[in-house]
Protein backbone atom coordinates (compact mmCIF):
# COMPACT_ATOMS: atom_id res chain seq x y z
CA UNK A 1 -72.10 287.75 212.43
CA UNK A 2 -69.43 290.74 212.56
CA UNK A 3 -66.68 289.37 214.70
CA UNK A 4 -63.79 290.06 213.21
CA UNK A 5 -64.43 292.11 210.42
CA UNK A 6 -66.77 291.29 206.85
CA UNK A 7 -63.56 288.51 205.74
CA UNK A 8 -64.52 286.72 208.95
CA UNK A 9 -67.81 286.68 208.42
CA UNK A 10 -67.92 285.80 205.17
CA UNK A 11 -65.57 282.77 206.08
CA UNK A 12 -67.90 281.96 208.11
CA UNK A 13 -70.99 282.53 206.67
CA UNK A 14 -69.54 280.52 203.85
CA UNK A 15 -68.80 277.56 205.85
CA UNK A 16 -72.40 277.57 206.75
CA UNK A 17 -73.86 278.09 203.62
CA UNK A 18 -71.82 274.94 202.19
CA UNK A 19 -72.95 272.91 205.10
CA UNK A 20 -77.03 274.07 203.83
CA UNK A 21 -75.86 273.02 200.72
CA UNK A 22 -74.82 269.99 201.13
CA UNK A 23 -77.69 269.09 202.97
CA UNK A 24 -80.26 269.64 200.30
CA UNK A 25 -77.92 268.27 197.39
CA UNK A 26 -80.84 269.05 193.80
CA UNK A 27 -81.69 271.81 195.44
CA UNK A 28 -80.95 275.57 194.03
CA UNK A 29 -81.12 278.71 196.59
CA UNK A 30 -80.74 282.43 196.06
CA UNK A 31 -79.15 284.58 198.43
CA UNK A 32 -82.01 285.36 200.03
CA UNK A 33 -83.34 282.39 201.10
CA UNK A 34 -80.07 281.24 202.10
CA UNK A 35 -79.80 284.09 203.94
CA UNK A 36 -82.93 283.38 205.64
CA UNK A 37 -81.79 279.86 206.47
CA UNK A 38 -78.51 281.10 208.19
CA UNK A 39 -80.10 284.56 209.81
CA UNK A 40 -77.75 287.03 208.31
CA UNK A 41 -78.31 289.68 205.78
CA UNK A 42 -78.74 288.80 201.92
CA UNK A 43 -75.87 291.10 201.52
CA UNK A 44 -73.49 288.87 203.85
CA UNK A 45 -74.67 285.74 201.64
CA UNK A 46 -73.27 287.27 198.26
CA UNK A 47 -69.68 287.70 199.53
CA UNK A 48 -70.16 283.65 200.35
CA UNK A 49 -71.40 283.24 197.08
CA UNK A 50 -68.42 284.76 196.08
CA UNK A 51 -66.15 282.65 197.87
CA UNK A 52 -67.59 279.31 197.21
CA UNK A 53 -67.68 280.38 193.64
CA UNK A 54 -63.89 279.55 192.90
CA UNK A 55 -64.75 275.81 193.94
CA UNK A 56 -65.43 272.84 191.89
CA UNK A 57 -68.05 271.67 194.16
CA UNK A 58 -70.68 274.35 194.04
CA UNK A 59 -72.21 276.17 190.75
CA UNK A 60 -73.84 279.33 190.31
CA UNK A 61 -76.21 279.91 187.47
CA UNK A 62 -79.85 281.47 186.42
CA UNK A 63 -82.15 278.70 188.05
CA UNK A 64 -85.15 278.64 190.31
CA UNK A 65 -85.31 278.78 194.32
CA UNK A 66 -85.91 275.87 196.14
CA UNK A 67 -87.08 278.43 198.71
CA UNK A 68 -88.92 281.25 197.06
CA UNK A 69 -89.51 279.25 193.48
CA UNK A 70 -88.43 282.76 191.40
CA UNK A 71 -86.05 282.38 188.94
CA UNK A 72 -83.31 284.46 190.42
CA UNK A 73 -79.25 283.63 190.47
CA UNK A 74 -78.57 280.51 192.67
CA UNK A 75 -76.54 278.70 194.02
CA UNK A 76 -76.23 274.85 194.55
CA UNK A 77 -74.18 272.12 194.94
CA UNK A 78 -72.64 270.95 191.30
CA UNK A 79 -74.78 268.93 189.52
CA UNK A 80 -73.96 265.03 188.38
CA UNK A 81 -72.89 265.49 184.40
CA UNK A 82 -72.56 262.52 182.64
CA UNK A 83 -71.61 262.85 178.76
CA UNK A 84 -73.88 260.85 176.41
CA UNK A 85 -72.66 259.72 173.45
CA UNK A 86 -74.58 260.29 170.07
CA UNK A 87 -76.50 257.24 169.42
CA UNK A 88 -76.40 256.17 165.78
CA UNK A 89 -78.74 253.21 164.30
CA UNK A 90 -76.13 250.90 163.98
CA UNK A 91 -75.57 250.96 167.99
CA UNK A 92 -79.53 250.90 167.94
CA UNK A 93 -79.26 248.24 166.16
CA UNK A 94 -76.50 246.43 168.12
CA UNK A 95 -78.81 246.19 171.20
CA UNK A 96 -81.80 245.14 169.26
CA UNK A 97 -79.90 241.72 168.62
């Protein structure tokens, strides 16, 4: 996937790498089993990481593969976070009634 130079590609290669993403939302994959999915070099998959790292919608982190099941660096789309308040015993005891 060198038309145009690595910036193409890696365009590219991004846009493609989202799209995987997106299909498997919960699931985590290192750059070599994306790579795998998309049939370009590992190599060509960290300058996408690299791209789709400045946006809101995808986080990187220290997780396990959905592919290869090693805890490597991954990549995946951003996970739901919901913030849970502490619950005290009088709220406990609020629902209890």
């Amino acid at each position: 996937m060198r038309e145009g130079g690595l910036e193409i590609s890696a365009t590219r290669i991004g846009i493609e790498a989202a799209r995987v993403l997106r299909d498997h939302p919960g699931h985590a994959f290192c750059d070599e089993c994306l790579a795998q999915r998309l049939a370009v070099s590992a190599r060509e998959v960290r300058y996408a990481f690299i791209a789709l790292a400045g946006s809101h919608e995808f986080d990187q982190e220290t997780w396990f593969c959905s592919g290869c099941l090693a805890q490597k660096h991954v990549i995946h789309v951003a996970w739901l976070r919901f913030d849970v308040p502490h619950i005290t015993e009088e709220a406990t005891n609020d629902w209890r009634e």
